[in-house]
Protein backbone atom coordinates (compact mmCIF):
# COMPACT_ATOMS: atom_id res chain seq x y z
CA UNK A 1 18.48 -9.57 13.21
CA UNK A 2 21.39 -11.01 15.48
CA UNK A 3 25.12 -12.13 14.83
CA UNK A 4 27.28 -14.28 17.02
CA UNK A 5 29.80 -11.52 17.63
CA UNK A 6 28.81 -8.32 18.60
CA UNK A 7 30.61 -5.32 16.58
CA UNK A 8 31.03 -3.31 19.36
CA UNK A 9 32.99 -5.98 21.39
CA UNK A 10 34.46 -8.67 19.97
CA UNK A 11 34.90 -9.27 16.18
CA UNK A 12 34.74 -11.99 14.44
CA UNK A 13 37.77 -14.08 13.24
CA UNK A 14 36.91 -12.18 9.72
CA UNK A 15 36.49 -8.84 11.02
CA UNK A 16 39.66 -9.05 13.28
CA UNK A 17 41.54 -9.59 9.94
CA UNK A 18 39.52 -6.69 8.02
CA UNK A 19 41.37 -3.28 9.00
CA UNK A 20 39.56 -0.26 7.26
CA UNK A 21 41.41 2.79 7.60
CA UNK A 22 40.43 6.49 7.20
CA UNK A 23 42.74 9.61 6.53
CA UNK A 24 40.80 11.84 8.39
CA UNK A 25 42.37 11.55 12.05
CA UNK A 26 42.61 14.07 14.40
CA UNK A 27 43.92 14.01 17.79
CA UNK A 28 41.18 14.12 20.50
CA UNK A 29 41.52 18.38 21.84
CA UNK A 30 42.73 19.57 25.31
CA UNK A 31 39.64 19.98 27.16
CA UNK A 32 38.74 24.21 28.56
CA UNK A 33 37.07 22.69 31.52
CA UNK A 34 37.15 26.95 32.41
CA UNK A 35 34.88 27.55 29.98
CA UNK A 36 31.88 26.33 31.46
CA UNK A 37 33.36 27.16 35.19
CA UNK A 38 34.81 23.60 36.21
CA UNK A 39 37.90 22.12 36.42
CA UNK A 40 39.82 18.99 35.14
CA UNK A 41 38.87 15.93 37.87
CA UNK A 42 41.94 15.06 40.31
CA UNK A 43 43.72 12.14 39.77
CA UNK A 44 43.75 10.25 42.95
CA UNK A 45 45.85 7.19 44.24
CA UNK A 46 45.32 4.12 44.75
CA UNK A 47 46.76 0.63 43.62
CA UNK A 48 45.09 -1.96 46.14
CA UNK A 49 44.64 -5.70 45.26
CA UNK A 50 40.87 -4.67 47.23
CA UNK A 51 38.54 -2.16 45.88
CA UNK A 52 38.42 1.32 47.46
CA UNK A 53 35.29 3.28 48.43
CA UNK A 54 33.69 5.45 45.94
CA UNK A 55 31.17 7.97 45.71
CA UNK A 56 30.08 6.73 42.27
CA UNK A 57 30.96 4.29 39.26
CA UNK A 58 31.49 4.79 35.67
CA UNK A 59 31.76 1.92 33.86
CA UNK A 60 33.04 1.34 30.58
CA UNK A 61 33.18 -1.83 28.14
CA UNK A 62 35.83 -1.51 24.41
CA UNK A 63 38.90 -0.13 24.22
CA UNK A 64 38.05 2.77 21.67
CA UNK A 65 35.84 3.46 24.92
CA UNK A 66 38.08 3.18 27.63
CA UNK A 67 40.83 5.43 25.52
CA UNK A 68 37.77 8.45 25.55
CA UNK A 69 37.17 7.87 29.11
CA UNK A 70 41.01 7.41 29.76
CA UNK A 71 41.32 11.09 27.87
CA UNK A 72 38.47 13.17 29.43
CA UNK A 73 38.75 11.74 32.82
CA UNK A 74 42.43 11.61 33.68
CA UNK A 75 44.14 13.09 30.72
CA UNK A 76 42.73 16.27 29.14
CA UNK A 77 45.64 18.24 29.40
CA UNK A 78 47.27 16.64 26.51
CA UNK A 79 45.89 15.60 23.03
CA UNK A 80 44.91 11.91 22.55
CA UNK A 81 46.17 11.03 18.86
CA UNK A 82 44.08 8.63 17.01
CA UNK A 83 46.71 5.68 17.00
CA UNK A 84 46.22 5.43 21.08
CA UNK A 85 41.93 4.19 20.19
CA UNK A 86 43.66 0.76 20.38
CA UNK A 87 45.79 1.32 23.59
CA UNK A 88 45.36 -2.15 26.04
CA UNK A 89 46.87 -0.93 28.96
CA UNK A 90 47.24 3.02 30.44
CA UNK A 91 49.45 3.89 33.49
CA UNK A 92 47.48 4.43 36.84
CA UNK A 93 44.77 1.54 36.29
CA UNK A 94 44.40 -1.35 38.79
CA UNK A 95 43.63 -4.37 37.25
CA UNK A 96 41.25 -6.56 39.70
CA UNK A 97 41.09 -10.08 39.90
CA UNK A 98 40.00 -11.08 43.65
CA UNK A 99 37.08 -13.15 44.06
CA UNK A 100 36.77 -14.88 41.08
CA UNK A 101 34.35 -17.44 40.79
CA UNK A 102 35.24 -21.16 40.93
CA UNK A 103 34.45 -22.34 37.69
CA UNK A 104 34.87 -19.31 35.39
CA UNK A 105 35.83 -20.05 31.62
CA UNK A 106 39.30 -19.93 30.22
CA UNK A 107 41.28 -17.02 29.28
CA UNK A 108 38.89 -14.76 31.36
CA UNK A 109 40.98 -14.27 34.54
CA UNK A 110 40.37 -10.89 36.05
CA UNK A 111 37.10 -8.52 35.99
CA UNK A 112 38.83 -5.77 34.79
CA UNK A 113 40.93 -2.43 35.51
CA UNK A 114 39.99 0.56 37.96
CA UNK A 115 41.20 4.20 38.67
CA UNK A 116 39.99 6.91 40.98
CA UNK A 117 39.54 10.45 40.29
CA UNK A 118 37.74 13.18 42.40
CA UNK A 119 35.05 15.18 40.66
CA UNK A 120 33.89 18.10 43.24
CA UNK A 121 33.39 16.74 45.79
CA UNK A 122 33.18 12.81 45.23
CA UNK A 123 35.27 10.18 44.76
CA UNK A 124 34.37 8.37 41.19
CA UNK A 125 36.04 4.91 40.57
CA UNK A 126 36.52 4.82 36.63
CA UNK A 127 36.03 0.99 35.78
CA UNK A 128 37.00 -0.91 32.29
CA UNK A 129 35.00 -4.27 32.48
CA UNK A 130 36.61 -7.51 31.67
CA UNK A 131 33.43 -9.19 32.12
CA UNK A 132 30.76 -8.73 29.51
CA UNK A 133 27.16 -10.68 28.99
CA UNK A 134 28.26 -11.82 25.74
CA UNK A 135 31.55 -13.29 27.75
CA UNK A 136 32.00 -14.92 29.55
CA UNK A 137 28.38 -14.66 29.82
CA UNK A 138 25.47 -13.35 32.62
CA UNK A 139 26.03 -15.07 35.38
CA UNK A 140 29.72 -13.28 35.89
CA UNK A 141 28.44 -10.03 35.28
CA UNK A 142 25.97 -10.41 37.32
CA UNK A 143 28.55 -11.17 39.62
CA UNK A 144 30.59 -8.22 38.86
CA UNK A 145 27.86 -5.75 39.32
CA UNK A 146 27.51 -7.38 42.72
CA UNK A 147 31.10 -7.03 44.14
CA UNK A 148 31.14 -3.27 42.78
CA UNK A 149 28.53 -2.44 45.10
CA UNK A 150 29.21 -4.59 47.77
CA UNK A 151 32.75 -3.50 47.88
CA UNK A 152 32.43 0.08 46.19
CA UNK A 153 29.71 1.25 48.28
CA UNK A 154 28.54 3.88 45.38
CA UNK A 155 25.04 6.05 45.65
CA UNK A 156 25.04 6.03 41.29
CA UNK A 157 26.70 3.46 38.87
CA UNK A 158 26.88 5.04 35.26
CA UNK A 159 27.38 2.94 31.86
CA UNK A 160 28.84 4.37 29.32
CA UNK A 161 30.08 3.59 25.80
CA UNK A 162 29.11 2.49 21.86
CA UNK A 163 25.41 1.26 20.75
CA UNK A 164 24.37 0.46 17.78
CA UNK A 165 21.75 3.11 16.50
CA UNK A 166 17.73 2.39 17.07
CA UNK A 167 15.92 5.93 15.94
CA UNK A 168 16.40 6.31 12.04
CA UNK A 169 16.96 9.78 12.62
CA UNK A 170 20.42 9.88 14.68
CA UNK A 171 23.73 10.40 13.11
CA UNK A 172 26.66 8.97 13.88
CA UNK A 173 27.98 10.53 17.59
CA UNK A 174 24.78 10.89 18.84
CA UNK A 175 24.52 10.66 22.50
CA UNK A 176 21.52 9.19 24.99
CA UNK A 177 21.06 9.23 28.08
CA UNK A 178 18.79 6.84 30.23
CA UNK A 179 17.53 5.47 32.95
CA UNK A 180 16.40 2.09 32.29
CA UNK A 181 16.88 -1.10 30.85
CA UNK A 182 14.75 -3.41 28.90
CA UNK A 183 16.55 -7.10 28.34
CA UNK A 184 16.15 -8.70 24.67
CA UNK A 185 14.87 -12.44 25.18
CA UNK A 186 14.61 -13.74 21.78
CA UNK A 187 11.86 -16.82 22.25
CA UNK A 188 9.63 -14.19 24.39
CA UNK A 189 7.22 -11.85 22.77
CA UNK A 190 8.56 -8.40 23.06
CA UNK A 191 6.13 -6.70 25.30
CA UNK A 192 6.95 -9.31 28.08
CA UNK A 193 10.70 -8.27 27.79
CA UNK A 194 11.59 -7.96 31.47
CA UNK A 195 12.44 -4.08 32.42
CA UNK A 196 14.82 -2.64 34.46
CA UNK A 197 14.02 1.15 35.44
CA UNK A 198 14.59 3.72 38.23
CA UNK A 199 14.03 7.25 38.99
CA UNK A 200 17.86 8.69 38.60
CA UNK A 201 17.29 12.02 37.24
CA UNK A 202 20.38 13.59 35.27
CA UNK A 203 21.49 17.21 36.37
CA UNK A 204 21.74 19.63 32.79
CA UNK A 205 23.09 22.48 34.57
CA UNK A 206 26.46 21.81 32.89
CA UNK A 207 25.05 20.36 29.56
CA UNK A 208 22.95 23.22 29.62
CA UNK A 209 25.80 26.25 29.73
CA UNK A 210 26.17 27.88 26.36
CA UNK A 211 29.81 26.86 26.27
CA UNK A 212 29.69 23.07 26.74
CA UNK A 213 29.42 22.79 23.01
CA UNK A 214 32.66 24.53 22.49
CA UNK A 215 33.82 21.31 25.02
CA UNK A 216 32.55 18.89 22.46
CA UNK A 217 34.36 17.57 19.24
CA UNK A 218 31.73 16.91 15.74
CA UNK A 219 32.83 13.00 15.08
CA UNK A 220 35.11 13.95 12.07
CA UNK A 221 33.60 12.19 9.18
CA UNK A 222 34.05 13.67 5.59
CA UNK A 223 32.80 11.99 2.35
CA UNK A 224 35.79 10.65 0.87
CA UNK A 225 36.23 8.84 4.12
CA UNK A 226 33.23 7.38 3.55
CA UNK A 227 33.62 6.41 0.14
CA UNK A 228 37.10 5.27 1.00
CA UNK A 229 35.50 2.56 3.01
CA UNK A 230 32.66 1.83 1.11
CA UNK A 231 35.79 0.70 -1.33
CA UNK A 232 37.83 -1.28 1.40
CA UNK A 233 34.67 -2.59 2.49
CA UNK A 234 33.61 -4.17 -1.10
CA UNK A 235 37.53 -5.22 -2.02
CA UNK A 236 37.21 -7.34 1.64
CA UNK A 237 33.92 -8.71 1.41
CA UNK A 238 33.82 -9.20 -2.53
CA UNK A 239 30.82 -7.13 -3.02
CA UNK A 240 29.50 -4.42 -4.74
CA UNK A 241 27.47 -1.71 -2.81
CA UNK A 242 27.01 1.76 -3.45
CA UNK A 243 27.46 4.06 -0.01
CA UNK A 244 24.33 5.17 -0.62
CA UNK A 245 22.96 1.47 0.09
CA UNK A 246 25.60 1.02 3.37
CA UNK A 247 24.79 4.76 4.13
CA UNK A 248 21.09 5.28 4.04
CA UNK A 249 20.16 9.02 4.75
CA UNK A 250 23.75 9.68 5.66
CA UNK A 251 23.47 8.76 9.29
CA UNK A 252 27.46 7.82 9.27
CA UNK A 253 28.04 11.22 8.61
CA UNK A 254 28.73 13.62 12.05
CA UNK A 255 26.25 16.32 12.78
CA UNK A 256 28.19 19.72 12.58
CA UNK A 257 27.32 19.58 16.34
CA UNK A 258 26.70 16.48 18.30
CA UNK A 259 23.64 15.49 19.94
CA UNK A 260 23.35 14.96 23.84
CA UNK A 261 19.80 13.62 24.91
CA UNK A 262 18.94 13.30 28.99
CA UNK A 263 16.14 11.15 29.03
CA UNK A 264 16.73 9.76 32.45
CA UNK A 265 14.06 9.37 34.86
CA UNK A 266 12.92 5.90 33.93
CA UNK A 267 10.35 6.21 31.51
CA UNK A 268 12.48 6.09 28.21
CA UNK A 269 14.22 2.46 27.96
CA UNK A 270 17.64 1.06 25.77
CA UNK A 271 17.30 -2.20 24.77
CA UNK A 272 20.44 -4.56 26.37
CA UNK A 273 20.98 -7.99 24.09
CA UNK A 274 23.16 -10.79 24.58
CA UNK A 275 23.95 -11.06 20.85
CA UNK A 276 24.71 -8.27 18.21
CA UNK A 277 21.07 -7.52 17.30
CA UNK A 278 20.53 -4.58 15.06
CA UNK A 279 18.15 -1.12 14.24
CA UNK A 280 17.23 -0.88 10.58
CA UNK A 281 15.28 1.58 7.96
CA UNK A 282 12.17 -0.27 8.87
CA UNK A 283 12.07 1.28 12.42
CA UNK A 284 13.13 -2.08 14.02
CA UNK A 285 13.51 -1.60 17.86
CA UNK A 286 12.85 2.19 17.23
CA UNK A 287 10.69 1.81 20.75
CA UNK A 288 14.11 1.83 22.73
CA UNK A 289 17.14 4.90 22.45
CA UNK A 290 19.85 2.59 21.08
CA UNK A 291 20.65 -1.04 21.41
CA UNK A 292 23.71 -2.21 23.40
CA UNK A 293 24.61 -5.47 24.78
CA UNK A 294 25.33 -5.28 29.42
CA UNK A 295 23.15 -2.36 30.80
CA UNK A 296 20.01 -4.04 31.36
CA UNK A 297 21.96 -6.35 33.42
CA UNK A 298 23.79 -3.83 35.66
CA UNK A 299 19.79 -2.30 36.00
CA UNK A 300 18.83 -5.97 36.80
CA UNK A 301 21.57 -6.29 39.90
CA UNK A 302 21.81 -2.01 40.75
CA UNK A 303 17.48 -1.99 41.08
CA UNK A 304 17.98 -4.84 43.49
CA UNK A 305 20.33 -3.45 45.61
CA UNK A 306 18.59 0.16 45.64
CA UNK A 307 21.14 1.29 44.13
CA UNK A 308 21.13 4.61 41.32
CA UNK A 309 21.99 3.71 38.18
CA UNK A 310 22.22 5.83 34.55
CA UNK A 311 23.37 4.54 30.62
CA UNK A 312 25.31 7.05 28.57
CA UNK A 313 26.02 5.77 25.48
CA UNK A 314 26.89 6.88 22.00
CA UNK A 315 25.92 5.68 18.41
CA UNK A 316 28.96 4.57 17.25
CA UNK A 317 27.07 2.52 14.18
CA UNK A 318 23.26 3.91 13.17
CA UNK A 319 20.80 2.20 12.08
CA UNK A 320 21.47 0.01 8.85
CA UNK A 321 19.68 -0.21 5.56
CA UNK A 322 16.53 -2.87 5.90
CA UNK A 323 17.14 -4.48 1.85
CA UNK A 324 20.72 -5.58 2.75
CA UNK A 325 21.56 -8.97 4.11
CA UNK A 326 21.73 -9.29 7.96
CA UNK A 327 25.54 -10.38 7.46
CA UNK A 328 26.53 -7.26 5.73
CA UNK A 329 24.47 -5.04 8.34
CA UNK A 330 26.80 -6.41 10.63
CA UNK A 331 29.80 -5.95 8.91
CA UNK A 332 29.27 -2.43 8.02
CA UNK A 333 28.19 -1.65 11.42
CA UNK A 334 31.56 -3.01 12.50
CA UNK A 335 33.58 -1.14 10.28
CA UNK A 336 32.26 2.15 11.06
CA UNK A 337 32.43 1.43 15.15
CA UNK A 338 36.28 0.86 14.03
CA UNK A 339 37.38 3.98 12.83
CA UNK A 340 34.99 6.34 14.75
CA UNK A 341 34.18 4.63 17.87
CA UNK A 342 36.92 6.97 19.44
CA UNK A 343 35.43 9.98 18.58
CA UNK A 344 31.96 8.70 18.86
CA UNK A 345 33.13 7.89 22.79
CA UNK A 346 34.82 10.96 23.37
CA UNK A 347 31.32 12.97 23.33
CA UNK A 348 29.93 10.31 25.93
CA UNK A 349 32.80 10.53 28.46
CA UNK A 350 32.43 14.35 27.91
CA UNK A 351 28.08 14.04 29.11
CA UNK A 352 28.87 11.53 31.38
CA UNK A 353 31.37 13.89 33.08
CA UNK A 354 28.85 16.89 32.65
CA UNK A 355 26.29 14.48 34.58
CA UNK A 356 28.77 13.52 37.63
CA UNK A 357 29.97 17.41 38.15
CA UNK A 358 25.88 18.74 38.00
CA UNK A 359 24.93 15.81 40.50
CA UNK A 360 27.81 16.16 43.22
């Protein structure tokens, strides 16, 4: 089932107006990088119009996501209150804008916003796309993709961020971790999706010390939360649904301790679509980890180039109840990405992280 807008990206002229709220809202913690022997990454400099050299890329799409990556990347010292999910701008970022194509839509007038840190040994650029394949559409991302590695020079490009939820069994916050790519083409029969895989195999040493789950932070749901919105969310939309229908098997709800999956190595496969297209009940798309809408592209240009590429990305909306209408699917979806996308992010910057310090 698709929708024009995609929840985790751009909402619709309805959503934008619809502003659930929850009371539940703590800061994101200072991060005890000690306690699994590592230290915070190193902010380094850098505000060129060009784009430096890098060791590797992570890449990152919404705001609620660039805030987590913004908070375990270059400010863990500090907590991140809730209120700063919808920041647009954060000191130290370069926004790039060289080399745009002739022809490129309106409004869309720079690719987006970099920063470097040093993890071990390696230079990382941090990147927050302005270029997405919903818009302004494949071709510039494709383009995009190109220019980072052209320019960049990186040996591993890692996406991270919110999907929408694909195994009927994962809570809200879970986290997956892949290696491949499969791209949703809606007038072609599924098993001639095209596929785009390769052998990048995650490190666990850090994922696997007994104190990285003291590092990561349960996504703070509580049932009157819940219930709260399943109230806003009926007042809005003039409905009448029980949370039980908008909350089937209480996926929205956190696990006590989040989830982090490494299945890299190319055999286990997201599914990348250019419009919101969502998991239900019924086990719909449960073949792929999650469903998200760039990745498969960035496989599509990285597997050309010979280039290393890994997805990290978090379920920031589960799977949604088959018996409802598609619209309200969507619009549920969307409201919980809104208040716990944040959190939901935090845990995926914190793996992705984990990943980069095992690997260099």
């Amino acid at each position: 089932m698709s929708y024009y807008k995609p929840a985790r990206l751009f909402a619709s002229a309805s959503q934008k107006s619809f502003a659930p709220t929850i009371q539940n809202t703590p800061s994101l913690p200072v991060i005890n990088w000690s306690l699994v022997g590592q230290t915070a990454p190193k902010l380094l400099t850098g505000s060129s119009s060009s784009l430096p050299t890098a060791d590797a890329i992570v890449i990152t799409w919404a705001g609620a996501e660039w805030a987590a990556l913004e908070h375990v990347f270059c400010a863990s010292t500090t907590p991140m209150p809730y209120s700063r999910r919808a920041t647009s701008s954060w000191n130290g970022w370069t926004k790039y804008s060289r080399n745009l194509p002739s022809g490129s839509p309106s409004g869309w007038d720079f690719w987006g916003e970099w920063r470097l840190v040093q993890i071990g040994s390696a230079a990382v650029m941090l990147f927050k796309s302005n270029t997405h394949l919903d818009w302004p559409g494949q071709t510039w991302l494709v383009e995009l993709i190109k220019l980072l590695i052209q320019d960049v020079k990186p040996a591993l490009i890692l996406s991270i961020g919110t999907a929408g939820g694909a195994q009927t069994g994962d809570h809200i916050g879970t986290v997956r971790t892949v290696s491949a790519g499969t791209f949703y083409e809606p007038d072609v029969a599924p098993a001639s999706w095209p596929v785009y895989k390769n052998a990048w195999q995650a490190t666990d040493s850090i994922l696997n010390n007994p104190n990285f789950t003291q590092l990561l932070f349960p996504v703070p749901t509580t049932s009157a939360d819940l219930q709260s919105l399943v109230t806003q969310f009926n007042q809005y939309y003039q409905a009448q649904y029980s949370l039980s229908d908008l909350d089937p098997d209480s996926l929205n709800s956190g696990d006590p301790a989040p989830k982090i999956a490494d299945q890299t190595g190319g055999a286990i496969s997201l599914l990348t679509t250019p419009t919101f297209v969502v998991g239900t009940t019924s086990g719909q798309y449960q073949n792929y980890v999650c469903i998200e809408m760039d990745d498969a592209i960035v496989g599509q240009v990285c597997q050309a180039a010979g280039i290393a590429f890994g997805f990290v990305r978090n379920i920031s909306d589960p799977v949604q109840n088959t018996a409802l209408p598609s619209t309200i699917q969507g619009n549920w979806g969307s409201t919980i990405y809104d208040v716990y996308g944040l959190y939901t992010s935090y845990n995926g910057a914190l793996a992705a992280w984990a990943f980069l310090a095992a690997n260099f």
